[in-house]
ModelCIF file with pLDDT and N, C-alpha, C, O atoms, coordinates in Angstrom:
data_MODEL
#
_entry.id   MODEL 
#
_entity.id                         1 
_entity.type                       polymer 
_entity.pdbx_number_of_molecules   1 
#
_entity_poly.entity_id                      1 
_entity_poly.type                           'polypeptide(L)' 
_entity_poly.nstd_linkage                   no 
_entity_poly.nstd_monomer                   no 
_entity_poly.pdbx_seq_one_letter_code       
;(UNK)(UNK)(UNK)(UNK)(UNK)(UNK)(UNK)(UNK)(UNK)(UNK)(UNK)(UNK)(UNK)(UNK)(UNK)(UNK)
(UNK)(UNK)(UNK)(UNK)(UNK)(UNK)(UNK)(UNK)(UNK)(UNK)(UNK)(UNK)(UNK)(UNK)(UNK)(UNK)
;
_entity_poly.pdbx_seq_one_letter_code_can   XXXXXXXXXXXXXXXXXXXXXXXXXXXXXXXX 
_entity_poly.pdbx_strand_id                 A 
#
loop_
_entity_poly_seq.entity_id 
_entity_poly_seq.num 
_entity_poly_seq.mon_id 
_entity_poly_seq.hetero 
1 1  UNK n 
1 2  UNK n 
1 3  UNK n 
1 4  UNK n 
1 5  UNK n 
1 6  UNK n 
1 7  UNK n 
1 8  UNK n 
1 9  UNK n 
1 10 UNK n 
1 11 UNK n 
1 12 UNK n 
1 13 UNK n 
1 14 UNK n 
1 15 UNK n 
1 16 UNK n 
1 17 UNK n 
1 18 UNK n 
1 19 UNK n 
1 20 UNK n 
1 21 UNK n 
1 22 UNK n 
1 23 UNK n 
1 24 UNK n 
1 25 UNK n 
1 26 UNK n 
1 27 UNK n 
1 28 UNK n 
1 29 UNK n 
1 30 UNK n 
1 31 UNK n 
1 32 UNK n 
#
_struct_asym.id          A 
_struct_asym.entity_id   1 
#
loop_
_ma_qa_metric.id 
_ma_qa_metric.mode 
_ma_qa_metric.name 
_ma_qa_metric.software_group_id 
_ma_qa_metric.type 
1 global pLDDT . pLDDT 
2 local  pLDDT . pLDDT 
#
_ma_qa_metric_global.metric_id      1 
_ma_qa_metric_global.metric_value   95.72 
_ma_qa_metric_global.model_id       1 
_ma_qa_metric_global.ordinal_id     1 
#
loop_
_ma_qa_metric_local.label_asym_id 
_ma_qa_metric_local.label_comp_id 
_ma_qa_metric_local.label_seq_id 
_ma_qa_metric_local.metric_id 
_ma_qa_metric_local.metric_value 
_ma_qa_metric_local.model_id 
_ma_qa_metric_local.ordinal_id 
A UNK 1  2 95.00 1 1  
A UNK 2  2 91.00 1 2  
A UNK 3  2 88.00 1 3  
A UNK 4  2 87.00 1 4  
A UNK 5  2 92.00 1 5  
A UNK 6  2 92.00 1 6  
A UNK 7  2 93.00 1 7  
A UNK 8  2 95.00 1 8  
A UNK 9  2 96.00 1 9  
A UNK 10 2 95.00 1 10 
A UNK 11 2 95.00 1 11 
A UNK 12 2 96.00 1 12 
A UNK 13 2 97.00 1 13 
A UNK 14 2 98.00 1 14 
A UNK 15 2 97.00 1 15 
A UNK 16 2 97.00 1 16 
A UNK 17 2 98.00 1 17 
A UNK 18 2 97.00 1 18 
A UNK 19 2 96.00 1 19 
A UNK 20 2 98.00 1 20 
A UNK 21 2 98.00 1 21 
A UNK 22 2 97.00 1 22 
A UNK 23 2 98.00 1 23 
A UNK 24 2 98.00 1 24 
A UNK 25 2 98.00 1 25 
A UNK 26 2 98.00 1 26 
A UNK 27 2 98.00 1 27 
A UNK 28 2 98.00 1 28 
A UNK 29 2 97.00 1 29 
A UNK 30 2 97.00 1 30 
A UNK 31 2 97.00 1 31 
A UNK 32 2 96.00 1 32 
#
loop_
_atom_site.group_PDB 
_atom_site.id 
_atom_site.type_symbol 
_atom_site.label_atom_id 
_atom_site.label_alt_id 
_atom_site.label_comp_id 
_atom_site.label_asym_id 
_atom_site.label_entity_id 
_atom_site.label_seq_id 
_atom_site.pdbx_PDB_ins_code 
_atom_site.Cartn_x 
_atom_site.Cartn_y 
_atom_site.Cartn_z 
_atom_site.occupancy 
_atom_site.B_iso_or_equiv 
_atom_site.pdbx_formal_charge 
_atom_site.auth_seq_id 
_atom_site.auth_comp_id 
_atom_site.auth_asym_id 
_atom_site.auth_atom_id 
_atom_site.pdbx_PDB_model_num 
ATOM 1   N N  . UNK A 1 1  ? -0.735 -7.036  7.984   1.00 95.00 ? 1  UNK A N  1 
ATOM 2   C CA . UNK A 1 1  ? -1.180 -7.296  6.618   1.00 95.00 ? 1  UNK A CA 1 
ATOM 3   C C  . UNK A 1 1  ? -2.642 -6.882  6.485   1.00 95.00 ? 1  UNK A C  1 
ATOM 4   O O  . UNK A 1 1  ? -3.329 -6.714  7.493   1.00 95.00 ? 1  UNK A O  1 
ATOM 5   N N  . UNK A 1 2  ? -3.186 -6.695  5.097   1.00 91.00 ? 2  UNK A N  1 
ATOM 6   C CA . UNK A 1 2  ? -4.143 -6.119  4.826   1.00 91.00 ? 2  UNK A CA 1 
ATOM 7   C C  . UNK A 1 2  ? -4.557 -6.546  3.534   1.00 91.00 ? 2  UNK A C  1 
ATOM 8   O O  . UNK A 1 2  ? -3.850 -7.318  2.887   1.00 91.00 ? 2  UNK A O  1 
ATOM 9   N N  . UNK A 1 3  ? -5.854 -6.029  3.014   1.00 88.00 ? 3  UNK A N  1 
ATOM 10  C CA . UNK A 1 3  ? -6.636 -6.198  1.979   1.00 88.00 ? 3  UNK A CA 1 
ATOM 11  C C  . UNK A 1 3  ? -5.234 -6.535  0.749   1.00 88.00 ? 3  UNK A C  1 
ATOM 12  O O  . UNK A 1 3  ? -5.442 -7.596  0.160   1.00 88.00 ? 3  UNK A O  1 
ATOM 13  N N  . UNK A 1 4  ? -4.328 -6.049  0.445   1.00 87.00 ? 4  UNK A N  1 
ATOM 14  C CA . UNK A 1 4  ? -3.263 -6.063  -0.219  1.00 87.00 ? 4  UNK A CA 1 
ATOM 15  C C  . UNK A 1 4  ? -2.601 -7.811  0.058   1.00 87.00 ? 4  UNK A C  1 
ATOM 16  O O  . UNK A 1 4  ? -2.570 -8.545  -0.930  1.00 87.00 ? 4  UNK A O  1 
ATOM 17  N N  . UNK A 1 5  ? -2.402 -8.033  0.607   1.00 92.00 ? 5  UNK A N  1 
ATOM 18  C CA . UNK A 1 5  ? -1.645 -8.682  0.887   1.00 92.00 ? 5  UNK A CA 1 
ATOM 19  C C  . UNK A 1 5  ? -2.551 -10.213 0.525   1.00 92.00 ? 5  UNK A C  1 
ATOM 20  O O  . UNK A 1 5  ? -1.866 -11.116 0.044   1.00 92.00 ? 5  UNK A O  1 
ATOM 21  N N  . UNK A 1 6  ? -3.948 -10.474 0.736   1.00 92.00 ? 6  UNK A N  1 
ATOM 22  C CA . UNK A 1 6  ? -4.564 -11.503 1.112   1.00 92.00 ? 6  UNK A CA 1 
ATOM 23  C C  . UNK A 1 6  ? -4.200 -12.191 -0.444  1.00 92.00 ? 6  UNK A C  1 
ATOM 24  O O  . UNK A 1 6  ? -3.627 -11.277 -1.037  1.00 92.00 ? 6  UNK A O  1 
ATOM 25  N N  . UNK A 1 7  ? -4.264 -13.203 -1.221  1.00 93.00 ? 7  UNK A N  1 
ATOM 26  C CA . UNK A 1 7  ? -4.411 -14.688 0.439   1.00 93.00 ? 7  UNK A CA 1 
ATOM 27  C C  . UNK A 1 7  ? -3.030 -15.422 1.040   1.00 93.00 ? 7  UNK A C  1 
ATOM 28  O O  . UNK A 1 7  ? -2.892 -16.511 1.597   1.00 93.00 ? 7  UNK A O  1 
ATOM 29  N N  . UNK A 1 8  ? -1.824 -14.113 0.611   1.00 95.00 ? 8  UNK A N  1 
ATOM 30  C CA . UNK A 1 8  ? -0.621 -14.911 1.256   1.00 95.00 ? 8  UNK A CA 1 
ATOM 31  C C  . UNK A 1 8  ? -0.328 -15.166 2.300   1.00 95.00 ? 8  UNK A C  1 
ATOM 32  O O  . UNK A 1 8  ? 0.375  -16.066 2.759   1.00 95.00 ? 8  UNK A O  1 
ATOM 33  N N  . UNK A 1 9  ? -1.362 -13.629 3.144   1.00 96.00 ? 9  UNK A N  1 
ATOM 34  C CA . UNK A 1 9  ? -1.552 -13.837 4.559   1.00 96.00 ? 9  UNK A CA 1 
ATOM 35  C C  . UNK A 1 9  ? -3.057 -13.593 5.367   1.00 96.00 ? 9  UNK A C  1 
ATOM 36  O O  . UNK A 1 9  ? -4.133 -13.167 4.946   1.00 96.00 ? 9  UNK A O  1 
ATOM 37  N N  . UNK A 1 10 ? -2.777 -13.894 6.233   1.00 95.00 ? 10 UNK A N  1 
ATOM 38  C CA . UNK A 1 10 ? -4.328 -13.510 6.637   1.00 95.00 ? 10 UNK A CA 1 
ATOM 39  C C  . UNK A 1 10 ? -4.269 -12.768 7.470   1.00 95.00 ? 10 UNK A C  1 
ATOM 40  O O  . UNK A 1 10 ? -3.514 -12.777 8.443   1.00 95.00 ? 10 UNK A O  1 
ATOM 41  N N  . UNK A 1 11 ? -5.539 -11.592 7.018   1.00 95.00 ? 11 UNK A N  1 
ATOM 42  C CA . UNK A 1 11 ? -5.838 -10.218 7.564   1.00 95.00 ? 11 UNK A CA 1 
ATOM 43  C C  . UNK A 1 11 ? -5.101 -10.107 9.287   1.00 95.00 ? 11 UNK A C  1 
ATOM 44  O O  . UNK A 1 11 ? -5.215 -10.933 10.193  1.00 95.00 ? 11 UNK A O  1 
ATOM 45  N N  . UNK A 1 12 ? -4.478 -9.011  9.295   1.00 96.00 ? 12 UNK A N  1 
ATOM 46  C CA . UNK A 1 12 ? -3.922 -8.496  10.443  1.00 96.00 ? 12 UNK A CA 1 
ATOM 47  C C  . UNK A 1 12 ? -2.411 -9.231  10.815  1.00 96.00 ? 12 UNK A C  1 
ATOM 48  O O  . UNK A 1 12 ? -1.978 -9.038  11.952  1.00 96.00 ? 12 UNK A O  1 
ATOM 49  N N  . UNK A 1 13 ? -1.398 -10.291 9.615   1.00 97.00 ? 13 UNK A N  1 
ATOM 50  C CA . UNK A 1 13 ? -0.317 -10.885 10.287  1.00 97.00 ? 13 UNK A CA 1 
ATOM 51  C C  . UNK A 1 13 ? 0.490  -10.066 10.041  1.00 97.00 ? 13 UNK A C  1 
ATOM 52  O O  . UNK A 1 13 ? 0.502  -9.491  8.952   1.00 97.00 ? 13 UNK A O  1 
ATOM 53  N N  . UNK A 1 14 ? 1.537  -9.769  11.199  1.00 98.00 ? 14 UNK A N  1 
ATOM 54  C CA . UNK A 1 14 ? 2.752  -9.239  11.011  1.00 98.00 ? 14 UNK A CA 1 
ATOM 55  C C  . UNK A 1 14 ? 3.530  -9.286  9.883   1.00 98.00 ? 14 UNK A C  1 
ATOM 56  O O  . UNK A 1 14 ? 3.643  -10.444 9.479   1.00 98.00 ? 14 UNK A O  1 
ATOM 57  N N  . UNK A 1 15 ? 4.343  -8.146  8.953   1.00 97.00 ? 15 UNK A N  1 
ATOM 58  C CA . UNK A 1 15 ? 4.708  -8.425  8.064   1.00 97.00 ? 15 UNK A CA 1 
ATOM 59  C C  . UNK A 1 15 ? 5.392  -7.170  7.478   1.00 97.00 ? 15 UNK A C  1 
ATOM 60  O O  . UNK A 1 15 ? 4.745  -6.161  7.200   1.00 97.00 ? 15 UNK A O  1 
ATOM 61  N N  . UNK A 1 16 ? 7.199  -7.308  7.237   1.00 97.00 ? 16 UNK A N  1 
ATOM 62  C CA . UNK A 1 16 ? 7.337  -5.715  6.748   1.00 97.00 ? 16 UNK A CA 1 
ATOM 63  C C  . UNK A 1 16 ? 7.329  -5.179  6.291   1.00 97.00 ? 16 UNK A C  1 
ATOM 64  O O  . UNK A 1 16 ? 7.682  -5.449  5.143   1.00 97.00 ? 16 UNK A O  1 
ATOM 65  N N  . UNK A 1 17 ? 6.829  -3.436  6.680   1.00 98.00 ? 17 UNK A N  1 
ATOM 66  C CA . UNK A 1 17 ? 6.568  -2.205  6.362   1.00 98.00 ? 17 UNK A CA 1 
ATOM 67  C C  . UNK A 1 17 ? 7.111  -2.059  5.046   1.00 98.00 ? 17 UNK A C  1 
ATOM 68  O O  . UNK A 1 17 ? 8.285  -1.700  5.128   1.00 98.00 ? 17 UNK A O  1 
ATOM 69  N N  . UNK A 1 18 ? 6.721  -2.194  3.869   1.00 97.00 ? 18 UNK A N  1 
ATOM 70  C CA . UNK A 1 18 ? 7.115  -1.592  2.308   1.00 97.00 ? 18 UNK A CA 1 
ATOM 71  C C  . UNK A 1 18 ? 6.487  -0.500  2.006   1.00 97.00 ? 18 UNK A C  1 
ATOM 72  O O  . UNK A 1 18 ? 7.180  0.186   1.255   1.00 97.00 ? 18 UNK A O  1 
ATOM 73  N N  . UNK A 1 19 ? 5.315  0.052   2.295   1.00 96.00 ? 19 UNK A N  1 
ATOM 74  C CA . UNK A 1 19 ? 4.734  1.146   2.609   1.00 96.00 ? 19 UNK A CA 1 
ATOM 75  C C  . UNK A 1 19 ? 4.553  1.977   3.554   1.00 96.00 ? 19 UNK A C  1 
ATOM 76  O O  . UNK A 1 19 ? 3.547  2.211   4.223   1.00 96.00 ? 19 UNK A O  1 
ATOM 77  N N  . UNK A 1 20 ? 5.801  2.508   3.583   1.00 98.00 ? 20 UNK A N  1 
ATOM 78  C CA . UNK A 1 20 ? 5.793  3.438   4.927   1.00 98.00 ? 20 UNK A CA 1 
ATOM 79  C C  . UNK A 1 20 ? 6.019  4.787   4.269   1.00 98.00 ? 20 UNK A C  1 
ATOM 80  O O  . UNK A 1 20 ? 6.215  5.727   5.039   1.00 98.00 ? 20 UNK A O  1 
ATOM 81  N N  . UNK A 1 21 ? 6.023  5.060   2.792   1.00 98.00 ? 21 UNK A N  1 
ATOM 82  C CA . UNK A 1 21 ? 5.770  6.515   2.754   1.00 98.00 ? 21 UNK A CA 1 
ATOM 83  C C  . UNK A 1 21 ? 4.688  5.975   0.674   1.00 98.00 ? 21 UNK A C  1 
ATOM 84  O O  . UNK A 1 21 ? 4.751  5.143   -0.232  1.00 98.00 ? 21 UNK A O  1 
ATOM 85  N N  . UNK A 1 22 ? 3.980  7.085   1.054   1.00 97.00 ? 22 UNK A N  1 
ATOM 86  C CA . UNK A 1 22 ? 3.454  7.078   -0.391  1.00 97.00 ? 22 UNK A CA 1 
ATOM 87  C C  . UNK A 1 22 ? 3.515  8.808   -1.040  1.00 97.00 ? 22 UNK A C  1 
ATOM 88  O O  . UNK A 1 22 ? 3.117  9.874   -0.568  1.00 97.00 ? 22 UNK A O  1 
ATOM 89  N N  . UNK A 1 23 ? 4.139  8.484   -2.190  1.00 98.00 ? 23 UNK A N  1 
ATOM 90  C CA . UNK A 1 23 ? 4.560  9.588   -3.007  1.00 98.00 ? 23 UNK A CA 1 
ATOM 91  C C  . UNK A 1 23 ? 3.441  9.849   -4.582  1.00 98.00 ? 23 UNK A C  1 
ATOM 92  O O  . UNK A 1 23 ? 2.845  9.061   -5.316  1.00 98.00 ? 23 UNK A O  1 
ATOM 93  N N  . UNK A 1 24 ? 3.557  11.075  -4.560  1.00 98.00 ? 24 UNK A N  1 
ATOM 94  C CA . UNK A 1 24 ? 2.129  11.604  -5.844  1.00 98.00 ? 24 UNK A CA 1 
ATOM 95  C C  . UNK A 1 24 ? 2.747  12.406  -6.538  1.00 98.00 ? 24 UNK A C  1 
ATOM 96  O O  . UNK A 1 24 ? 3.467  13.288  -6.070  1.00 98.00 ? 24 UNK A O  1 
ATOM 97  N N  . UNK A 1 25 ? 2.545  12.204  -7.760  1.00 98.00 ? 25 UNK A N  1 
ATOM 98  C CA . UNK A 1 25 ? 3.024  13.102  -8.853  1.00 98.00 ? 25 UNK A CA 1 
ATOM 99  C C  . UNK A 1 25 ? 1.819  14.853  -9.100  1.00 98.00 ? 25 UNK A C  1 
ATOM 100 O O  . UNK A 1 25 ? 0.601  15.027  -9.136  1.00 98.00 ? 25 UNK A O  1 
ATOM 101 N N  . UNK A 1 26 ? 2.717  15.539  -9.183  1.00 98.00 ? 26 UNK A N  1 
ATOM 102 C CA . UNK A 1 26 ? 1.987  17.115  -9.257  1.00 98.00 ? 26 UNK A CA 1 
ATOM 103 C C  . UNK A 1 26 ? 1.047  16.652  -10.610 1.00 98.00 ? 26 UNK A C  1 
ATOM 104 O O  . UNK A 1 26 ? -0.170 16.816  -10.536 1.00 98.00 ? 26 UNK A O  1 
ATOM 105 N N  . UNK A 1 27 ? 1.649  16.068  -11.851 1.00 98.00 ? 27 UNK A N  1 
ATOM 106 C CA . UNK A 1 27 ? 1.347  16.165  -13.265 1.00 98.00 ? 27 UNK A CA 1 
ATOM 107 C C  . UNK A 1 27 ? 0.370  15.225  -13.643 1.00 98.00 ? 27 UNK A C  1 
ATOM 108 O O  . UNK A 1 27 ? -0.406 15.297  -14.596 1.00 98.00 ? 27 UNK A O  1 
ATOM 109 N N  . UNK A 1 28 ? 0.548  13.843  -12.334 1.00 98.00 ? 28 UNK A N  1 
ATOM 110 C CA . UNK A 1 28 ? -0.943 13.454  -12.166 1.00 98.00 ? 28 UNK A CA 1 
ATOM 111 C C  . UNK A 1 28 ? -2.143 13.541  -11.605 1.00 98.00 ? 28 UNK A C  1 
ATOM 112 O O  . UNK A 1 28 ? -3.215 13.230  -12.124 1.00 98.00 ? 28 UNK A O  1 
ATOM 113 N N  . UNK A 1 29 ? -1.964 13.949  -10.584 1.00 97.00 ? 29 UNK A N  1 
ATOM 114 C CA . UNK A 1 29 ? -2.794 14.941  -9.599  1.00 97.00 ? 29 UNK A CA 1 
ATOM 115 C C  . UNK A 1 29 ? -3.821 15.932  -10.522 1.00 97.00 ? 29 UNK A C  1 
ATOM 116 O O  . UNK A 1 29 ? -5.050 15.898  -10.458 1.00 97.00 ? 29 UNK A O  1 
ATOM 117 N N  . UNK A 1 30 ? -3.054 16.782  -11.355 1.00 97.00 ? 30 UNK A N  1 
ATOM 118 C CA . UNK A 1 30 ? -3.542 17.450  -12.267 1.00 97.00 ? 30 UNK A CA 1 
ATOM 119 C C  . UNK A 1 30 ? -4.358 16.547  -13.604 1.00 97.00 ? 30 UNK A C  1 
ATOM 120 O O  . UNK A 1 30 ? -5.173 16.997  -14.409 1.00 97.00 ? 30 UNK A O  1 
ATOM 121 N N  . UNK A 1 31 ? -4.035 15.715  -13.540 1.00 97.00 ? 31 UNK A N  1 
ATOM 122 C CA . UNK A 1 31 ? -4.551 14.663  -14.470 1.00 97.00 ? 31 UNK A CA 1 
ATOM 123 C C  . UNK A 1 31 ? -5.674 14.269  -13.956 1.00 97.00 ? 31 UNK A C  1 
ATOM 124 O O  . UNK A 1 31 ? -6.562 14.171  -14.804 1.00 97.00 ? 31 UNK A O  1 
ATOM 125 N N  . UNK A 1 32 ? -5.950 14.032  -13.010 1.00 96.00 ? 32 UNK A N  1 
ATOM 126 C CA . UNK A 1 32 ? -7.027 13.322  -12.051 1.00 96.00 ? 32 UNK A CA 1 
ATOM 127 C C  . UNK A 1 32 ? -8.175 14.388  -12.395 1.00 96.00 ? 32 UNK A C  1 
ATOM 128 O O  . UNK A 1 32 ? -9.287 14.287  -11.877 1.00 96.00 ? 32 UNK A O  1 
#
């Protein structure tokens, strides 16, 4: 666990992977 997660857990507890891939849009990218 991480900055995300606090204060359900505290920094560094085991906990599962829901982010194991992150996906980006071309049309926002271009937006940016």
């Amino acid at each position: 666990s991480d900055v995300r997660t606090l204060p359900v857990y505290r920094r560094g507890t085991e906990i599962r992977n829901v982010r194991q891939m992150t996906l980006i849009s071309t049309e926002e990218m271009e937006d940016v």
